[in-house]
Protein backbone atom coordinates (compact mmCIF):
# COMPACT_ATOMS: atom_id res chain seq x y z
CA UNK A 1 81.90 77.61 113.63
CA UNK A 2 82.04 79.60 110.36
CA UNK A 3 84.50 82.44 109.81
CA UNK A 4 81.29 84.87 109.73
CA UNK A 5 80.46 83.75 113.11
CA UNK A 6 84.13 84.35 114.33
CA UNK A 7 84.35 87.61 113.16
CA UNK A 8 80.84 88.56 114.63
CA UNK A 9 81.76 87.51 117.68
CA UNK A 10 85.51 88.95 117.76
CA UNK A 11 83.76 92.46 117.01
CA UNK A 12 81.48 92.20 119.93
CA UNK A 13 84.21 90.47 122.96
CA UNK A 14 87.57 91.32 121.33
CA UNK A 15 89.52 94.56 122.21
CA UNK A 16 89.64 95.83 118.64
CA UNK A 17 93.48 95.39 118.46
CA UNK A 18 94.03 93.48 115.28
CA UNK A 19 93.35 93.84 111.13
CA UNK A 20 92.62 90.53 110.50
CA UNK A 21 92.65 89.01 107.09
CA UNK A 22 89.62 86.95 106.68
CA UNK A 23 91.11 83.29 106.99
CA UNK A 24 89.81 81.13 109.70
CA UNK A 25 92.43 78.38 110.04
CA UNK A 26 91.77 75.15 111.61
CA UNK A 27 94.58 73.16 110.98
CA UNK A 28 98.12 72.46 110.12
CA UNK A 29 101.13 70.31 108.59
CA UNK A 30 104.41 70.59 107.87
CA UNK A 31 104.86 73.87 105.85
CA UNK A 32 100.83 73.65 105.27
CA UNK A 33 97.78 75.47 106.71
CA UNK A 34 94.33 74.40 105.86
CA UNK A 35 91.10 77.20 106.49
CA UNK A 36 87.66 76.44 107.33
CA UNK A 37 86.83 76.11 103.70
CA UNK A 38 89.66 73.52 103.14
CA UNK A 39 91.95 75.56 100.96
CA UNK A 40 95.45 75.04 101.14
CA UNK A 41 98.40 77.42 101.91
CA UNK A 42 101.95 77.28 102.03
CA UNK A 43 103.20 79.10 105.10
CA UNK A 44 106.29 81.42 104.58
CA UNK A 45 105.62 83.46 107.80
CA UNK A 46 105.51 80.66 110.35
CA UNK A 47 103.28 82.76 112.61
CA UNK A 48 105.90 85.66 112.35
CA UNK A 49 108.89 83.63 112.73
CA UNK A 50 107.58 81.50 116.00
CA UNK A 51 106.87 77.88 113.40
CA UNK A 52 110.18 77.10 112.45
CA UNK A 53 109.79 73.57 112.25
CA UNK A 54 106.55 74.21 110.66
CA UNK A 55 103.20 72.50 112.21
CA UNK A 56 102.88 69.14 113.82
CA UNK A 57 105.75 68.38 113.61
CA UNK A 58 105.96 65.10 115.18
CA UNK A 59 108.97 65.00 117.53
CA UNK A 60 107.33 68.06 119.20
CA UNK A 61 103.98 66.96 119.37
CA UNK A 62 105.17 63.65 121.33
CA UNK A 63 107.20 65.78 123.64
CA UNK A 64 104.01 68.16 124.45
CA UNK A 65 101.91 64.47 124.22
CA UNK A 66 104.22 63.07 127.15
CA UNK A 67 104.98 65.92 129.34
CA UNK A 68 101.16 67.43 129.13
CA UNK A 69 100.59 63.92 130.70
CA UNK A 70 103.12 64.42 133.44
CA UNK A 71 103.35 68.65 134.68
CA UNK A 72 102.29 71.18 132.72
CA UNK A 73 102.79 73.98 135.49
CA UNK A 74 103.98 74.43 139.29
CA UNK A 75 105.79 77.59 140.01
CA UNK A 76 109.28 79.51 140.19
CA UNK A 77 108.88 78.69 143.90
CA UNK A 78 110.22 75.48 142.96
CA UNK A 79 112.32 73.26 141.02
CA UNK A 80 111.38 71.38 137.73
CA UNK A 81 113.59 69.48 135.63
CA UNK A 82 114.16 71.18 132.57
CA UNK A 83 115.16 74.59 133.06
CA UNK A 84 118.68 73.81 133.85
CA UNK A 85 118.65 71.81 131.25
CA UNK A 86 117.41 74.32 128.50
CA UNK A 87 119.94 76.82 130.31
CA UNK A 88 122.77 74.63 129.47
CA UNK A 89 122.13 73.96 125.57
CA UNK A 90 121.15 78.16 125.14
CA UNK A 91 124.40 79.32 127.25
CA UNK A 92 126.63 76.86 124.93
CA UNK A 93 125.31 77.80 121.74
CA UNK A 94 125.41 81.54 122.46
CA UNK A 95 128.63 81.23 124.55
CA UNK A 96 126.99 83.45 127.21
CA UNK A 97 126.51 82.49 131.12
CA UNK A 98 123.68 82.51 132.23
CA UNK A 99 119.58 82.62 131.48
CA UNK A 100 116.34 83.75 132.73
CA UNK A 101 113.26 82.27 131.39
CA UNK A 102 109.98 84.07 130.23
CA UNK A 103 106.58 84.23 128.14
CA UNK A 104 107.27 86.12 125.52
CA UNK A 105 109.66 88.46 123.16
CA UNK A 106 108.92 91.71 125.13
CA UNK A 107 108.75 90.59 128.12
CA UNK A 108 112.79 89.24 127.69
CA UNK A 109 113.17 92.85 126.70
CA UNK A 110 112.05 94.34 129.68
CA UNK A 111 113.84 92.33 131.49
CA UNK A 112 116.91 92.84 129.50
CA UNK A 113 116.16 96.35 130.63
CA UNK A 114 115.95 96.42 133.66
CA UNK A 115 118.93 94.06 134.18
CA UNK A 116 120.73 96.65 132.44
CA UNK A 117 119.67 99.77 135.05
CA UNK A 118 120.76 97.15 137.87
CA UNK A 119 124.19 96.40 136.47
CA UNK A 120 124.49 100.04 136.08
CA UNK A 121 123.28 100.91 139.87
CA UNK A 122 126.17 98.65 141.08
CA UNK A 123 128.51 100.46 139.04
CA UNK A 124 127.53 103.73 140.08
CA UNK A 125 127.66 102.73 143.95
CA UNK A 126 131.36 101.95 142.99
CA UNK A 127 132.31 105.50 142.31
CA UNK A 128 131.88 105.27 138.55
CA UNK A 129 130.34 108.18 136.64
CA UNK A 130 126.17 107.84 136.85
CA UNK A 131 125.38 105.84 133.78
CA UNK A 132 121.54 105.57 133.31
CA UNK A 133 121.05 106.77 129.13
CA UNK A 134 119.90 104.32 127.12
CA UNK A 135 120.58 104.11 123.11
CA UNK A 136 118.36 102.78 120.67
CA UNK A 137 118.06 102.93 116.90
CA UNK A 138 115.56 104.27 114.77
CA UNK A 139 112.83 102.34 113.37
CA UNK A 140 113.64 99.52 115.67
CA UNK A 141 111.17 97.28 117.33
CA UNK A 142 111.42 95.24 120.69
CA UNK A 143 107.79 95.17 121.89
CA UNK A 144 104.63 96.59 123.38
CA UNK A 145 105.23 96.62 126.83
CA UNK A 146 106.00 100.43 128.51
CA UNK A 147 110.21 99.51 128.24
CA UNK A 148 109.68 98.31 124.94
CA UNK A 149 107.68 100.79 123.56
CA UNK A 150 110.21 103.58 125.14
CA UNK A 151 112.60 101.85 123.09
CA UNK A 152 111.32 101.29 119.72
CA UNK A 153 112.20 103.68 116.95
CA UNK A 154 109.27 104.08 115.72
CA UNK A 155 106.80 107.29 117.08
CA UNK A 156 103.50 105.28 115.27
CA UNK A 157 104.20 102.95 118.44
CA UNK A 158 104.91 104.98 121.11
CA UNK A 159 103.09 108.56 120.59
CA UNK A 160 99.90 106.87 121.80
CA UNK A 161 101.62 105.76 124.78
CA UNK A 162 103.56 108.78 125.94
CA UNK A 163 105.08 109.64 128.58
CA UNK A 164 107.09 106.33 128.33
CA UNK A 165 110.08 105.52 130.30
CA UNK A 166 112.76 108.21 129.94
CA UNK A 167 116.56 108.26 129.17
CA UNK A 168 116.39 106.76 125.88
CA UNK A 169 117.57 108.36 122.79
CA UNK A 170 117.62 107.17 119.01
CA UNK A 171 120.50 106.96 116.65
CA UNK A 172 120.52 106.64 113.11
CA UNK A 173 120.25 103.36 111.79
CA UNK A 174 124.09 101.98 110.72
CA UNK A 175 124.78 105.93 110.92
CA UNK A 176 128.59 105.39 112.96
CA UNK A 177 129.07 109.65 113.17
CA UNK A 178 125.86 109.74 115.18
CA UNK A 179 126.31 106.72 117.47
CA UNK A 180 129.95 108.36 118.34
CA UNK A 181 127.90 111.82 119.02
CA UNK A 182 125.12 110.61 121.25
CA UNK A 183 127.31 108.02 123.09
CA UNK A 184 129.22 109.53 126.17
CA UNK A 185 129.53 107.62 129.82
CA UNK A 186 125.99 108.28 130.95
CA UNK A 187 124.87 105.78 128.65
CA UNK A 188 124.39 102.23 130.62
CA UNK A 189 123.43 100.12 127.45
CA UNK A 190 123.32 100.38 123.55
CA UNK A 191 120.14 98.22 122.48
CA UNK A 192 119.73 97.05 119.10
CA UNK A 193 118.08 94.13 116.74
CA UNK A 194 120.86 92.32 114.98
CA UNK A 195 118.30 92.28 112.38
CA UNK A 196 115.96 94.52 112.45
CA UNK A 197 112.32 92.77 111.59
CA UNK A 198 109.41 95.52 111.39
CA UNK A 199 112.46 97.96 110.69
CA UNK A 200 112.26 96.27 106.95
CA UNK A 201 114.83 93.47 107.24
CA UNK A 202 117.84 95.43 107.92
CA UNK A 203 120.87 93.63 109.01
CA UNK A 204 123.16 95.72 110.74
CA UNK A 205 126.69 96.62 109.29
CA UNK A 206 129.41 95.52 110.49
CA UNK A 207 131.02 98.77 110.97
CA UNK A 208 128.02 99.81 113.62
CA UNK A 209 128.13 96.42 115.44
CA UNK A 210 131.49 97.16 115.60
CA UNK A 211 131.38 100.77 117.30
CA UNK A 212 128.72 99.61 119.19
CA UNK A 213 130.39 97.19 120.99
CA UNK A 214 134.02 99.02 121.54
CA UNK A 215 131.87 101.88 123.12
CA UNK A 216 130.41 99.79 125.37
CA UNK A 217 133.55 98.51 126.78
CA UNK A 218 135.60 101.86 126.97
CA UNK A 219 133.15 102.98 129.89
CA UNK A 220 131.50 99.51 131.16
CA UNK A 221 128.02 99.98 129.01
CA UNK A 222 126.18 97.13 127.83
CA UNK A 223 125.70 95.60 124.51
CA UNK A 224 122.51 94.11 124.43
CA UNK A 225 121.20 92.28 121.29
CA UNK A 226 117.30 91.68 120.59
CA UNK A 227 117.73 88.11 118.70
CA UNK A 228 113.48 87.69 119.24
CA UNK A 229 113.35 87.65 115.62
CA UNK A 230 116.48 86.78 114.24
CA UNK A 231 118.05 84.42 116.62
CA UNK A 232 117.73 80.55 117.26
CA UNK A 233 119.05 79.44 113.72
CA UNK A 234 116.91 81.87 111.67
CA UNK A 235 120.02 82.87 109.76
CA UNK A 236 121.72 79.87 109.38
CA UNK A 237 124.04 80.25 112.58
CA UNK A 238 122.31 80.04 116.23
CA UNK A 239 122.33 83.39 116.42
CA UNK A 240 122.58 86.40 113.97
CA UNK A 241 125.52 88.19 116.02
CA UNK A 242 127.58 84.99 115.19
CA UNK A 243 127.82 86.17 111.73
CA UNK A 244 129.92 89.60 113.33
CA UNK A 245 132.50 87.92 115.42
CA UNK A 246 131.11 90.11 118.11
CA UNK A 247 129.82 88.92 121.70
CA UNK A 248 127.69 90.77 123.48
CA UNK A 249 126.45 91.45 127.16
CA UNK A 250 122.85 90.55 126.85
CA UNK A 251 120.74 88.71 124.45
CA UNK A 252 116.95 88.17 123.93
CA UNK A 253 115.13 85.15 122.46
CA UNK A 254 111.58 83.79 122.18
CA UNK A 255 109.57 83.52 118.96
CA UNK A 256 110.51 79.62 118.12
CA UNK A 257 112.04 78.78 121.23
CA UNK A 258 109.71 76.23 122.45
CA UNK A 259 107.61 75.70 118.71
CA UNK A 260 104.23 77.59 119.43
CA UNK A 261 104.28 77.66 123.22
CA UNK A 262 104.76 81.12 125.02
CA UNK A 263 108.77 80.95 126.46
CA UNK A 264 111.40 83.82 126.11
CA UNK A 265 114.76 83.87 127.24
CA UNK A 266 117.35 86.47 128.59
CA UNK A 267 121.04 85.02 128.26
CA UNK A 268 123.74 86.85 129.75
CA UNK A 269 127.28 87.09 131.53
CA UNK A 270 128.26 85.93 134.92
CA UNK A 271 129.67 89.53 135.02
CA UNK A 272 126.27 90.91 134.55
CA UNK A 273 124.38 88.44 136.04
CA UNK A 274 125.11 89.89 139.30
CA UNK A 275 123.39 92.79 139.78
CA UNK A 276 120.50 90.55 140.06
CA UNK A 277 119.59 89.18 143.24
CA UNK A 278 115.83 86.91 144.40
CA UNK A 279 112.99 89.48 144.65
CA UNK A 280 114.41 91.74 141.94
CA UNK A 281 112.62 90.20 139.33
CA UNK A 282 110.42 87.44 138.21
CA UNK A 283 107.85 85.65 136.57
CA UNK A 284 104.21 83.89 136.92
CA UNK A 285 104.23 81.28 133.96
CA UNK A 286 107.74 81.96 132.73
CA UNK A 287 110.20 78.86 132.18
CA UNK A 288 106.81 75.98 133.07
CA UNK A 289 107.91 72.46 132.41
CA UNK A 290 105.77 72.00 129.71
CA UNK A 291 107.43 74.88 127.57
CA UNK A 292 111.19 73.96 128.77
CA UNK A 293 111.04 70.69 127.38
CA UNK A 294 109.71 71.17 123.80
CA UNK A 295 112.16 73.95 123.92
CA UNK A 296 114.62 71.47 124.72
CA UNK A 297 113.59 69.36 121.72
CA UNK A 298 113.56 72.22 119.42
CA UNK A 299 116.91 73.20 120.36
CA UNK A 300 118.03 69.52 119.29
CA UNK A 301 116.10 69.60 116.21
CA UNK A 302 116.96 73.28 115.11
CA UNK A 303 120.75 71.86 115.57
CA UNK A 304 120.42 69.22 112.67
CA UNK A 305 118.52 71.91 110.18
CA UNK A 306 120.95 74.55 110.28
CA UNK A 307 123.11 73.77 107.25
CA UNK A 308 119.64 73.49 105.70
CA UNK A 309 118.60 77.17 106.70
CA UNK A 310 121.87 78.17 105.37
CA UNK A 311 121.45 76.29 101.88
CA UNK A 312 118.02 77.23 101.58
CA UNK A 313 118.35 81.11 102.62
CA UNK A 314 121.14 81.39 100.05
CA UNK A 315 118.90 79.93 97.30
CA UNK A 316 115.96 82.13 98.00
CA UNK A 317 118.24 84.81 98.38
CA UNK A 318 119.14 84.18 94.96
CA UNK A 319 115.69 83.82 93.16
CA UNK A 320 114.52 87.01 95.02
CA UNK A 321 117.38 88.79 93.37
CA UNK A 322 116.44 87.26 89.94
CA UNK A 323 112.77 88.90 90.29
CA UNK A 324 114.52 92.35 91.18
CA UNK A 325 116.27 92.21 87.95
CA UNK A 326 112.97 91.79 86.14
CA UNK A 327 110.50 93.94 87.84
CA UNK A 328 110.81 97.91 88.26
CA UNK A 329 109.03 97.53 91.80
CA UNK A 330 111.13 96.05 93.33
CA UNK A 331 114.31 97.66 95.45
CA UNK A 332 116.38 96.37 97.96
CA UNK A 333 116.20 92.46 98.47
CA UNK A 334 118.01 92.06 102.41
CA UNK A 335 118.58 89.62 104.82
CA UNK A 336 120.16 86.97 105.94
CA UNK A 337 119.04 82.28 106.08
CA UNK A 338 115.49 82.44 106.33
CA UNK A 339 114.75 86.18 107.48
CA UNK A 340 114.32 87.75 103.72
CA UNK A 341 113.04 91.26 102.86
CA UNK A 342 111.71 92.44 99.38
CA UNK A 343 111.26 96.16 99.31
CA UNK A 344 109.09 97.52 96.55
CA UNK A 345 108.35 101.43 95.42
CA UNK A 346 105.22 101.69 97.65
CA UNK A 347 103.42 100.55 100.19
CA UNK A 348 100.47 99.68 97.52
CA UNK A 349 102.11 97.49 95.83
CA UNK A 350 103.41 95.68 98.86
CA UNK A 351 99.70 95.22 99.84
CA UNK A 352 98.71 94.27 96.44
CA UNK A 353 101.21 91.21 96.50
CA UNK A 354 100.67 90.02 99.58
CA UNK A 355 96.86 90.01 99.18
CA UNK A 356 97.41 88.07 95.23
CA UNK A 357 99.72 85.65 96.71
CA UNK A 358 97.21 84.82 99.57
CA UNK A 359 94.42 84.40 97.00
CA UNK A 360 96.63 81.71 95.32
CA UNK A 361 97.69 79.99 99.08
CA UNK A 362 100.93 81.53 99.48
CA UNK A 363 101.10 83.48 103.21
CA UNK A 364 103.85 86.22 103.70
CA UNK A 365 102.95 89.62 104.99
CA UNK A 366 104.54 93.18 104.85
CA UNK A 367 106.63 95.49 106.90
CA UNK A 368 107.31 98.88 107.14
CA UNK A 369 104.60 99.16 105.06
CA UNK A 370 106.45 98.71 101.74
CA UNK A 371 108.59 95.45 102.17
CA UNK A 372 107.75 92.27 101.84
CA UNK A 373 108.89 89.93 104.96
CA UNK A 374 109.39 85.72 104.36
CA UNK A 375 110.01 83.94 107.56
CA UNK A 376 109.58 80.44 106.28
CA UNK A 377 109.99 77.23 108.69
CA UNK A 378 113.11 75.52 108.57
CA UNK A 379 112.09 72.66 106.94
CA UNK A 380 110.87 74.13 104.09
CA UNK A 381 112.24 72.80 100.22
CA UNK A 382 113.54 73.81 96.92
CA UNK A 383 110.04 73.05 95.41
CA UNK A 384 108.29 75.58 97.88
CA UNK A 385 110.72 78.46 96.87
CA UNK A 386 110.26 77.73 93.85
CA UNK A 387 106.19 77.58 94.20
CA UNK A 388 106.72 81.15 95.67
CA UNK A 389 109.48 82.80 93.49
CA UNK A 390 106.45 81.73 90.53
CA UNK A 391 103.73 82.97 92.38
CA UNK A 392 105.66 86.35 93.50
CA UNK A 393 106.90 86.63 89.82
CA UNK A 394 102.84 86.80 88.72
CA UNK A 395 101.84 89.54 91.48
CA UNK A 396 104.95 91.51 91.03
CA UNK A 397 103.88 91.97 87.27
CA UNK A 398 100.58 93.32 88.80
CA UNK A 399 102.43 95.69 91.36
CA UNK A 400 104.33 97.24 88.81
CA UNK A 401 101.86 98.55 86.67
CA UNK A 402 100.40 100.30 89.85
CA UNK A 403 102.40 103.57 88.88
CA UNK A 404 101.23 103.80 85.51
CA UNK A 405 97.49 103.31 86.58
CA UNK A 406 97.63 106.05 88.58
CA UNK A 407 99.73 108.13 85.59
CA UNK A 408 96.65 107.02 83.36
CA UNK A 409 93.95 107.92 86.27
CA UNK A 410 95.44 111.78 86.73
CA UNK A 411 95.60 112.34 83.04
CA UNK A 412 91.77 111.15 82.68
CA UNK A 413 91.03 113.33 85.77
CA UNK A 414 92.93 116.38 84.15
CA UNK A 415 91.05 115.88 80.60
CA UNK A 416 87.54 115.30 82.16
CA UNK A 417 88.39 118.84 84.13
């Protein structure tokens, strides 16, 4: 089928949700993608952080090969033999309790949610001051869903939606003076991204984490983490909190977990754990045997590339910050392993780089409209930064002559007036 046809079609049967670029891939390899016209590209977004070990990667397609053959589905109404198993390896590495498997990013952060509103209710029928305020950060992101939306910092997501769930207020991003001003004992959790990802990759300081989570435990609040993004050895640890020295209550997980398939994952505390009882919540597809046990074997593989992530992060990190030396567009370089922003001096330019490094088979994307996001797989090389840091070198030349074409454009529209 040709890309024209696609795209005919989509416009017809599709819900007109997406601005696609028009690529029609059909295949994929290692740190590769191939498109109906066999052109190559080298993938440093891993479908948005979700291909960490890249495409076909074979000890995952032999796990999907072998249990495909044996149970790809039966229900929660029963016991399989893998999500024990996958509870076990995600409750060690995150040093948390307990887990409850999902389909996707926002649907661990309703759950996270409503977990949170539970723990709360138990509290409160123990004489404890009514705690039912949530706090969330500006220009944060955890989802589409009607919890998620209510608590996402940004109004371009959830004016459309309004009225969305109430009792949740936004602080300041890393702002310390307004997190101590809005926090008080009605609040029953402080949600936040560790990193956030369509904030801009912005880490979280210290400082915040800090306050966030000493809050929390003067009045018996939650600290819940959103790790969708950032966690599962995108930074170079398992998780992104690791690099704080700070624990927290509840985290989130999905985008690699099980290497393409839909899974998410709410960890937690015994402590916590219990406000949760059979009927309060659940899930149709959630935690299937097929997606439990190539999670399993990511979990093993993600283990051995680690040190990797960590070597590799640090020399991209680098590179990026030799190209912000040399090029006036460019601002902030921020992140952390494998989740790096670029921020440039308009949301033109940002467009104008992605779009020249797809032409020459280099896939990234923007966020926030004017930074530059690289979620490469895991497995990635020096020779692929490298490929990139030359190709981003030649658009960024491009991007920063945008200013002075528009200088030269209002002084030929003031001349000609």
């Amino acid at each position: 089928m040709s890309l024209a046809s696609v795209i005919r079609s989509e416009q017809k049967l599709l819900l007109p949700t997406y601005d696609r670029h028009h690529i029609l891939f059909e295949r994929g390899r290692g740190v590769y993608l191939w498109d109906s016209r066999s052109h190559r590209y080298l993938d440093f977004l891993s479908g948005i952080g979700v291909n960490a070990l890249g495409h076909g990667h074979p000890a995952i397609q032999a796990t999907l090969k072998r249990q495909a053959g044996r149970l790809i589905h039966t229900s929660n109404l029963f016991f399989h033999e893998y999500q024990a198993e996958l509870a076990a390896s995600l409750t060690r590495i995150s040093e948390l309790d307990r887990a409850f498997f999902c389909n996707s990013g926002t649907e661990a952060w309703e759950g996270a949610l409503k977990l949170a509103r539970s723990y709360a209710r138990v509290q409160n029928s123990n004489g404890h001051k009514p705690k039912w305020r949530i706090l969330a950060l500006d220009d944060s992101f955890h989802g589409r869903t009607f919890g998620s939306l209510a608590t996402t910092g940004q109004a371009k997501y959830r004016d459309p939606f309004a009225p969305l769930l109430p009792g949740v207020s936004f602080v300041g991003f890393n702002d310390t003076a307004d997190l101590e001003r809005r926090f008080d004992g009605s609040v029953c959790a402080i949600c936040l991204e560790t990193i956030q990802g369509e904030g801009g990759i912005r880490p979280i300081s210290p400082e915040f984490l800090q306050l966030a989570r000493k809050l929390t435990r003067s009045t018996g609040a939650l600290l819940i983490l959103d790790e969708i993004q950032c966690g599962l050895g995108r930074t170079g640890l398992h998780f992104a909190y690791q690099h704080y020295g700070v624990q927290p209550d509840i985290v989130t997980v999905a985008k690699p977990l099980a290497a393409g398939l839909p899974l998410g994952a709410i960890l937690t505390t015994n402590r916590v754990a219990t406000a949760m009882h059979p009927g309060m919540h659940g899930t149709t597809f959630g935690g299937g045997p097929l997606a439990c046990a190539v999670a399993i074997q990511f979990l093993r593989l993600m283990e051995k590339l680690i040190p990797h992530v960590r070597a590799s992060g640090a020399y991209f990190h680098a590179q990026l910050e030799g190209l912000k030396a040399r090029h006036s567009c460019v601002g902030e370089v921020r992140g952390m392993g494998l989740m790096l922003g670029m921020e440039l001096n308009s949301a033109d330019a940002a467009k104008l780089v992605v779009h020249q490094l797809m032409k020459r088979g280099i896939l990234i994307n923007r966020t926030h409209e004017t930074v530059l996001r690289f979620l490469p797989p895991y497995i990635i090389e020096k020779k692929h930064i490298d490929q990139v840091i030359r190709e981003l070198d030649t658009a960024l030349c491009s991007a920063s002559s945008i200013p002075l074409l528009r200088q030269a454009h209002k002084s030929t529209t003031r001349s000609q007036s």
